[in-house]
N, C-alpha and C. Protein backbone atom coordinates (compact mmCIF):
# COMPACT_ATOMS: atom_id res chain seq x y z
N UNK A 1 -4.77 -40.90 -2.40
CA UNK A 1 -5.09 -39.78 -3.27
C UNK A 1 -3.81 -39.27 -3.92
N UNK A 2 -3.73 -38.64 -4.84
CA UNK A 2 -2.65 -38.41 -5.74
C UNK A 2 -2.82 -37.18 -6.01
N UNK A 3 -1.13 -36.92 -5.69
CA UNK A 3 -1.08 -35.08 -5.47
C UNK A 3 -1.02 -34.47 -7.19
N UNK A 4 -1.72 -33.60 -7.40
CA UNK A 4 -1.01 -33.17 -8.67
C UNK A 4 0.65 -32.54 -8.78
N UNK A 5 0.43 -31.57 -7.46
CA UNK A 5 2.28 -31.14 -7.82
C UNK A 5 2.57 -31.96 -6.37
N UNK A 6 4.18 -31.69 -6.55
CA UNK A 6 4.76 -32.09 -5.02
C UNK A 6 5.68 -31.38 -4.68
N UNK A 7 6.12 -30.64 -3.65
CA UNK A 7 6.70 -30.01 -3.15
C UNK A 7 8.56 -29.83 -4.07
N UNK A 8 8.67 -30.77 -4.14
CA UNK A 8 10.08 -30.47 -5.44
C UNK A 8 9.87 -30.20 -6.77
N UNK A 9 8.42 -29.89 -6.87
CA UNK A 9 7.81 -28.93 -8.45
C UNK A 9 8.35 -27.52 -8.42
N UNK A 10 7.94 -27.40 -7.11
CA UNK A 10 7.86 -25.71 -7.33
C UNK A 10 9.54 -25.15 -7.85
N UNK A 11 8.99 -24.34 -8.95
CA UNK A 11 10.84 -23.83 -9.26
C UNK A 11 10.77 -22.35 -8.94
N UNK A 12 10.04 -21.63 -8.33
CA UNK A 12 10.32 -20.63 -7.53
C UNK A 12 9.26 -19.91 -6.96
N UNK A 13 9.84 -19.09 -5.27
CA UNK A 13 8.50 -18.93 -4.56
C UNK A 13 9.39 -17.27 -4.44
N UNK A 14 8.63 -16.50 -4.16
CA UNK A 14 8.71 -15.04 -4.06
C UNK A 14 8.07 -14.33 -3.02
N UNK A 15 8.82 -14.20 -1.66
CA UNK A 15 7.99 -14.63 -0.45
C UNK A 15 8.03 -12.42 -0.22
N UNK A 16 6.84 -12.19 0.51
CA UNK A 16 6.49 -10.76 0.78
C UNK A 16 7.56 -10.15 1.23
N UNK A 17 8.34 -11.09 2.47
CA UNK A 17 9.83 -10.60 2.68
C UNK A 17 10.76 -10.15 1.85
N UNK A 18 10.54 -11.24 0.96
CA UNK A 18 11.76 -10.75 -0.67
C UNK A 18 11.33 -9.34 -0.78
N UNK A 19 9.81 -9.14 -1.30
CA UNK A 19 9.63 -7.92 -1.78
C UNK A 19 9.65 -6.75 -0.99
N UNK A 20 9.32 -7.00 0.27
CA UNK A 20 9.57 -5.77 0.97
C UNK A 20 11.08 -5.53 0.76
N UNK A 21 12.24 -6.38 1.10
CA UNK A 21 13.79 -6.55 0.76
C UNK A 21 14.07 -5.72 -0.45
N UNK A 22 13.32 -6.06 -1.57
CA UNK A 22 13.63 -5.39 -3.09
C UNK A 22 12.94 -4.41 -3.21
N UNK A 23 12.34 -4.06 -2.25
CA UNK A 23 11.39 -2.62 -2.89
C UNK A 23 9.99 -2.68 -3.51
N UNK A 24 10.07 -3.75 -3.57
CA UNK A 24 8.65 -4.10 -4.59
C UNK A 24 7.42 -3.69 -3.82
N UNK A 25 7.64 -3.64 -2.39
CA UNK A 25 6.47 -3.78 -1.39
C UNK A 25 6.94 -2.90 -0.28
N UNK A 26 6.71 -1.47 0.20
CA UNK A 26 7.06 -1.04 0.83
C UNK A 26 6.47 -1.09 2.20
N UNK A 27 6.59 -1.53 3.57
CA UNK A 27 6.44 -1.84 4.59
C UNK A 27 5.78 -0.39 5.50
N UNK A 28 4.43 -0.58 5.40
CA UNK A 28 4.12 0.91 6.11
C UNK A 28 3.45 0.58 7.73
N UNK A 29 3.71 -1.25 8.39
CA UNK A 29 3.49 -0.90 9.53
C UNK A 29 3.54 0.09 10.83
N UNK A 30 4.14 0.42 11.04
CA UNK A 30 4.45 1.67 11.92
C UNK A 30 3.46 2.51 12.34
N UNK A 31 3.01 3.13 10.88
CA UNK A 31 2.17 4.19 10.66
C UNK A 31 0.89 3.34 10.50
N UNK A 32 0.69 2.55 9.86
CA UNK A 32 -1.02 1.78 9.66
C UNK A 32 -1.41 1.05 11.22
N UNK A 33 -0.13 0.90 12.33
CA UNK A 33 -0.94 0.64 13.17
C UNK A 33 -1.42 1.99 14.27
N UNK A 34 -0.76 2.81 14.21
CA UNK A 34 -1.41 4.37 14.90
C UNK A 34 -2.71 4.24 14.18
N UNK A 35 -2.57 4.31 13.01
CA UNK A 35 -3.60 4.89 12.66
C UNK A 35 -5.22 3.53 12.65
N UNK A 36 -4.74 2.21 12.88
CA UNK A 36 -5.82 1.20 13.61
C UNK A 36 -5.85 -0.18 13.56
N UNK A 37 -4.71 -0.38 12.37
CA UNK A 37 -4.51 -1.59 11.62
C UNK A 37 -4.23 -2.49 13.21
N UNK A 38 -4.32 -3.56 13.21
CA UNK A 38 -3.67 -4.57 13.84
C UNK A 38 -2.81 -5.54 13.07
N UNK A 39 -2.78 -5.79 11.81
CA UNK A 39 -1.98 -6.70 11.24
C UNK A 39 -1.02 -5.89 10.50
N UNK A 40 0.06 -6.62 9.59
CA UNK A 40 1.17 -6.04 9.04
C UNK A 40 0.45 -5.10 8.10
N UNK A 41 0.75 -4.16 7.27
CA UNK A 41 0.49 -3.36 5.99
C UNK A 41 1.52 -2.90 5.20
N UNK A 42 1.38 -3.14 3.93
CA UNK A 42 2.04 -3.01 2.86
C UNK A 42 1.92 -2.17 2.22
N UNK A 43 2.41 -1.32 0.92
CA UNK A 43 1.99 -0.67 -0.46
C UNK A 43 2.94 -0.94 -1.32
N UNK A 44 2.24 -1.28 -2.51
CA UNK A 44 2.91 -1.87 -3.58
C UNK A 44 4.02 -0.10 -3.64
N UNK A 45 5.06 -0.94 -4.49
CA UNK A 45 5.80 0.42 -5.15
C UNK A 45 4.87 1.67 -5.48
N UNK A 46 4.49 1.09 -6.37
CA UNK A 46 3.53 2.01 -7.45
C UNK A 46 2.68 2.92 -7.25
N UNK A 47 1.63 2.58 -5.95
CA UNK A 47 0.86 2.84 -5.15
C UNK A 47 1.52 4.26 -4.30
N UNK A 48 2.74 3.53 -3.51
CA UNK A 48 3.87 4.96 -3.00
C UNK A 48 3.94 5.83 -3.76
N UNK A 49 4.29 5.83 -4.76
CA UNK A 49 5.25 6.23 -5.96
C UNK A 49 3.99 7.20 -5.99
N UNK A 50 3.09 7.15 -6.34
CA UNK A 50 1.70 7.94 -6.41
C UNK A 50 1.01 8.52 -5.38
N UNK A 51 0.85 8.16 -4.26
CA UNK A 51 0.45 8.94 -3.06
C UNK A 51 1.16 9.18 -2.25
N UNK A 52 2.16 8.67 -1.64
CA UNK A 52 3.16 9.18 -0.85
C UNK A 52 4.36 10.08 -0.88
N UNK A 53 5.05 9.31 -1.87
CA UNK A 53 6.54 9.66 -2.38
C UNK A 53 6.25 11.48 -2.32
N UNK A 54 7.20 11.78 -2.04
CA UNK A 54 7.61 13.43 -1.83
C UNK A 54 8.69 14.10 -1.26
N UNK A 55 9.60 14.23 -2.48
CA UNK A 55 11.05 14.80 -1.81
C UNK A 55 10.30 16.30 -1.51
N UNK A 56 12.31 16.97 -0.57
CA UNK A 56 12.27 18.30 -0.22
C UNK A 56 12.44 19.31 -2.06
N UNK A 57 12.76 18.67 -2.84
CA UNK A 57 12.95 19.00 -4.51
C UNK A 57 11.52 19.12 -4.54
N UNK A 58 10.31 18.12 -4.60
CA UNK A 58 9.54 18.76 -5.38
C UNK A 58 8.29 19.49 -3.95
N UNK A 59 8.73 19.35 -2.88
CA UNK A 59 8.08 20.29 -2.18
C UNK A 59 8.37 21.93 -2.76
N UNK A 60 9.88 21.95 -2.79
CA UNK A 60 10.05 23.15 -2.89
C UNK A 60 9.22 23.77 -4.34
N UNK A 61 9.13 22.72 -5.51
CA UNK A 61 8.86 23.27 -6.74
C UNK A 61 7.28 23.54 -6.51
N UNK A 62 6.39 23.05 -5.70
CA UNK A 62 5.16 22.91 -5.76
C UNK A 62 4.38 24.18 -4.84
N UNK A 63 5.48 24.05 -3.72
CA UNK A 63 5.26 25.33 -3.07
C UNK A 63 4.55 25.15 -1.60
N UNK A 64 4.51 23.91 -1.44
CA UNK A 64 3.30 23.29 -0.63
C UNK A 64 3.97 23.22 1.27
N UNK A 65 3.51 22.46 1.97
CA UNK A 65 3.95 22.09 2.87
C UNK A 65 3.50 20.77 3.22
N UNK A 66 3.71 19.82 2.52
CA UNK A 66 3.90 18.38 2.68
C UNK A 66 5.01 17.60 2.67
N UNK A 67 4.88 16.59 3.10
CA UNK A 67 5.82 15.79 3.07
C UNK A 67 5.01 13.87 3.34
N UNK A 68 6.24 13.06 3.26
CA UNK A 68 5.94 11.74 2.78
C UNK A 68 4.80 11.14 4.21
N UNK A 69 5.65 11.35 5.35
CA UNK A 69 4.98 11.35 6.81
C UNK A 69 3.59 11.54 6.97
N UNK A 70 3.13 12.75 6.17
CA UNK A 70 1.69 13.32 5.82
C UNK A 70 0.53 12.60 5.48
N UNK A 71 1.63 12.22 4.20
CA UNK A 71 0.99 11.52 2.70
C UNK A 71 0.51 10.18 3.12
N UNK A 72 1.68 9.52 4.05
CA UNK A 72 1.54 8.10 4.31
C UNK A 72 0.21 8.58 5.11
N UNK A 73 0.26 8.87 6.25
CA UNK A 73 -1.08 9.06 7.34
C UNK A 73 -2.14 8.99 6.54
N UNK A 74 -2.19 10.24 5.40
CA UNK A 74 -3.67 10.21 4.82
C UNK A 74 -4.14 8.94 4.27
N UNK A 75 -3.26 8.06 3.27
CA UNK A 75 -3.35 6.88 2.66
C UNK A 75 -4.10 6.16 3.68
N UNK A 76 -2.83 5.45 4.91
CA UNK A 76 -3.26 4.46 6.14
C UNK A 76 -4.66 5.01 6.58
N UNK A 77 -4.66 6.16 6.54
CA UNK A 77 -6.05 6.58 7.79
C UNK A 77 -7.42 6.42 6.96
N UNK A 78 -7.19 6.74 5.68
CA UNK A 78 -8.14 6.82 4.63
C UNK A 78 -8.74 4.92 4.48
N UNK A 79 -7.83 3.94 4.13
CA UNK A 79 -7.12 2.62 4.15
C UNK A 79 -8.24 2.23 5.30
N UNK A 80 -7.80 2.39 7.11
CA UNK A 80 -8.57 2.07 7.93
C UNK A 80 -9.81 2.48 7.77
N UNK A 81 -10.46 3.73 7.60
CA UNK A 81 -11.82 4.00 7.81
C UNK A 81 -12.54 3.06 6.38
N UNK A 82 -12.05 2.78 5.47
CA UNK A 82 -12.44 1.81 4.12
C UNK A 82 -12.68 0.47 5.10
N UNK A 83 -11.70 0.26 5.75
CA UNK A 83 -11.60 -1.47 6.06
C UNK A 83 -12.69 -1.71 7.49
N UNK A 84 -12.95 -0.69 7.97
CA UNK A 84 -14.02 -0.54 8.87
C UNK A 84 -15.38 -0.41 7.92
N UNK A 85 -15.66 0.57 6.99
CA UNK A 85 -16.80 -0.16 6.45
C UNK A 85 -16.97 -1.28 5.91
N UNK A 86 -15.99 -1.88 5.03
CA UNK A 86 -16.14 -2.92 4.63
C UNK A 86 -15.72 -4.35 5.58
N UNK A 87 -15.87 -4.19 6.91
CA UNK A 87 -15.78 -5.38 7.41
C UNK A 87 -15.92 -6.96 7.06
N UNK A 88 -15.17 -7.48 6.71
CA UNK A 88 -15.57 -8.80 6.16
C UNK A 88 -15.08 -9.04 4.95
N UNK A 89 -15.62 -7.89 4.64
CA UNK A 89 -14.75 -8.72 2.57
C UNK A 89 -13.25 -8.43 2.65
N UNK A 90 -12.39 -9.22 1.93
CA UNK A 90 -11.11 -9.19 1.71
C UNK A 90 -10.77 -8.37 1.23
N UNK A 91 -11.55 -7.65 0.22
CA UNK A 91 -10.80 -6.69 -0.94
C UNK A 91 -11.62 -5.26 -0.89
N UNK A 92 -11.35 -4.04 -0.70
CA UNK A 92 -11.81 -3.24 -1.05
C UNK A 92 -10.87 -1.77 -1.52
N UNK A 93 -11.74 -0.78 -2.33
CA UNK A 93 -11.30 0.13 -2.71
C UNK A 93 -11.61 1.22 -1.59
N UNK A 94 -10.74 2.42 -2.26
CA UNK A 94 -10.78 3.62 -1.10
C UNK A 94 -10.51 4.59 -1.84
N UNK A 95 -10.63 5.91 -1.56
CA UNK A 95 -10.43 6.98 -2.15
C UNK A 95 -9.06 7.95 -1.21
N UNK A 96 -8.56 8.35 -2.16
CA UNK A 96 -7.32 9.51 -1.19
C UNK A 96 -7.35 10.75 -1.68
N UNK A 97 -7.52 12.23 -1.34
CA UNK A 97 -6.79 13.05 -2.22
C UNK A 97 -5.35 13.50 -2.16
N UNK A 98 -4.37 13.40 -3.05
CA UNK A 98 -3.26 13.88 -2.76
C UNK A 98 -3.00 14.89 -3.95
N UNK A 99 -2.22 15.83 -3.53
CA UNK A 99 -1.46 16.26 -4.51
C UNK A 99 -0.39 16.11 -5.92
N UNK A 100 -0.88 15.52 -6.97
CA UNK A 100 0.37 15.14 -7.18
C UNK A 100 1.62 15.31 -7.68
N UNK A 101 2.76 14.82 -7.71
CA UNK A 101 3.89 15.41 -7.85
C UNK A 101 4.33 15.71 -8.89
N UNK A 102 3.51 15.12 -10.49
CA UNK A 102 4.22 15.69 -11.67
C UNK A 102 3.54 17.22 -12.02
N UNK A 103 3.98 17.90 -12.39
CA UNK A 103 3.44 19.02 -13.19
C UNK A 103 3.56 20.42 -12.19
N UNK A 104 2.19 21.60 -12.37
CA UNK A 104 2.88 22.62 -11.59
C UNK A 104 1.57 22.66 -10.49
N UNK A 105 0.61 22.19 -10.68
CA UNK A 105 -0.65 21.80 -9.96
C UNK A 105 -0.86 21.63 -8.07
N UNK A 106 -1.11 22.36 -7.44
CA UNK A 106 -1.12 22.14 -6.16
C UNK A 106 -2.32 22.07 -5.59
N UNK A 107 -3.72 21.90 -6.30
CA UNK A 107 -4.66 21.43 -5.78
C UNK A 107 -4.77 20.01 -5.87
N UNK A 108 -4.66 18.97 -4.96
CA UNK A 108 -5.25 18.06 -4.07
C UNK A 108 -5.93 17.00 -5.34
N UNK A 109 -5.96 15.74 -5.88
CA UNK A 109 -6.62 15.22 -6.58
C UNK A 109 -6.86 13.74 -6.50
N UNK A 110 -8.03 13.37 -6.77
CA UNK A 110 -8.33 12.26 -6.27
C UNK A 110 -7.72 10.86 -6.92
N UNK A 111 -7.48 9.73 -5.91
CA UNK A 111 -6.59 8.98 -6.18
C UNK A 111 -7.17 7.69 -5.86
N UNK A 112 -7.52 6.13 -6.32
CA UNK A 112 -8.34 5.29 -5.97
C UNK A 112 -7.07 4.02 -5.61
N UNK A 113 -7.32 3.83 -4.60
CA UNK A 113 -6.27 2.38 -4.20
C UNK A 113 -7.17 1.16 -4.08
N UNK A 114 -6.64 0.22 -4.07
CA UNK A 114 -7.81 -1.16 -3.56
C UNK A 114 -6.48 -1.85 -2.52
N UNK A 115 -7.21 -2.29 -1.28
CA UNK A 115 -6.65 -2.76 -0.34
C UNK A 115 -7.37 -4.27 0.17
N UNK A 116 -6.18 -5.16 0.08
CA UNK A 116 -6.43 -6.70 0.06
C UNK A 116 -5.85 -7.19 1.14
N UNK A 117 -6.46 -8.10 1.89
CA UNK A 117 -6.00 -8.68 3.25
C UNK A 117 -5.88 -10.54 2.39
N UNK A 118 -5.00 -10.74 3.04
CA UNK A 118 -4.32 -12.08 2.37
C UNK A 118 -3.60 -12.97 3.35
N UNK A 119 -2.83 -13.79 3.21
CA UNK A 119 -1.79 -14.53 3.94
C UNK A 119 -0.31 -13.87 3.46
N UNK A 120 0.14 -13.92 4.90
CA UNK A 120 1.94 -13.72 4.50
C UNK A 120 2.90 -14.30 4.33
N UNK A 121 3.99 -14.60 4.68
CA UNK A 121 4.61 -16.17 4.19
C UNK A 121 4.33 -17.44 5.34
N UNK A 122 4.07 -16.85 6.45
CA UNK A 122 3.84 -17.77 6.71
C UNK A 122 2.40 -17.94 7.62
N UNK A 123 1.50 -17.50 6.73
CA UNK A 123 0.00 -17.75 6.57
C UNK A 123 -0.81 -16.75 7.47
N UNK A 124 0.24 -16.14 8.13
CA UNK A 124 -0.79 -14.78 8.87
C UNK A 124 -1.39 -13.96 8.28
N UNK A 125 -2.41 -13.06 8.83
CA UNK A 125 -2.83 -12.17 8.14
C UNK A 125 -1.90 -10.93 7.14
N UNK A 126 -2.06 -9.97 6.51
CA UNK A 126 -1.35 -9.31 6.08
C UNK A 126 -2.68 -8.48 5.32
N UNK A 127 -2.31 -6.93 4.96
CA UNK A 127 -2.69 -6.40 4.09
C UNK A 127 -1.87 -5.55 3.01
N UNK A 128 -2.10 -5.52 1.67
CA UNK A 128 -1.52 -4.84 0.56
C UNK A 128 -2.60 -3.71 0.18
N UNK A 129 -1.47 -2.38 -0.03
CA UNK A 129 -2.49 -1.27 -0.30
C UNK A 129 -1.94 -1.31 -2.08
N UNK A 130 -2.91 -1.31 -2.83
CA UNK A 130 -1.97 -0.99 -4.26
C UNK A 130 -3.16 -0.03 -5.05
N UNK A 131 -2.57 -0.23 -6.13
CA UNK A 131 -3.90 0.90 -7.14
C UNK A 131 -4.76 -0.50 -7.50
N UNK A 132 -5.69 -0.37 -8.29
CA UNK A 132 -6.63 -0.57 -8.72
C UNK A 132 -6.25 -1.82 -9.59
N UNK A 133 -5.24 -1.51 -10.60
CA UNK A 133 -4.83 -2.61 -11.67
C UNK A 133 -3.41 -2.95 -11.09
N UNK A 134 -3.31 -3.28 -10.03
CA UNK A 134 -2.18 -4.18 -9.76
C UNK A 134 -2.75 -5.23 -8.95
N UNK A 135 -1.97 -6.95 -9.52
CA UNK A 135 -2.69 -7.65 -8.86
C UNK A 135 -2.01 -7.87 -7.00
């Protein structure tokens, strides 16, 4: 049988490690397994950047009493109770409310992630929390 590619095709691989390394993929095991996960968990940048992220700067401007520690929990915990209903399928969405950090606004607003269970580099399970339009 005749391979279409062969292993000295590939001209570059971009392994989850890289991205957790560069930032691209921020590493939220720790916290996703308290809260039920058994396998690794991820969130894209972007995803952080939007529900988590929260300096002592814009706590103070907002007025609130949150912080990133919080933010992450609600995401992961929100994340697990999604992946418990949806048992079985690979891909599903979830809802969060967070606050968010641009503007002067301190009521709570709703935020939609989709969370994908996949292979990692080297074929274990893994899950990525990201928004909606990231692949």
């Amino acid at each position: 049988m005749n391979k279409l590619f062969e292993a000295s095709d590939l001209i570059h691989a971009y392994s989850r490690a890289q991205a957790v390394a560069d930032g691209v993929l921020v590493d939220v095991t720790a916290t996703a397994r308290e809260a039920g996960f058994t396998v690794p968990v991820a969130m894209t940048r972007a995803a952080w950047v939007d529900c988590v992220e929260w300096t002592e700067e814009t706590d103070r401007r907002k007025a609130t009493s949150q912080d990133e520690a919080g933010r992450l929990w609600d995401v992961v915990w929100m994340a697990h109770r999604a992946a418990l209903r949806a048992a079985g399928a690979g891909c599903c969405a979830f809802e969060v409310l967070r606050v968010p950090r641009e503007g002067r606004g301190i009521r709570p607003r709703s935020a939609v992630l989709t969370m994908r269970i996949g292979a990692g580099d080297n074929g274990e399970p893994v899950i990525t929390i990201s928004q909606p339009n990231e692949d």
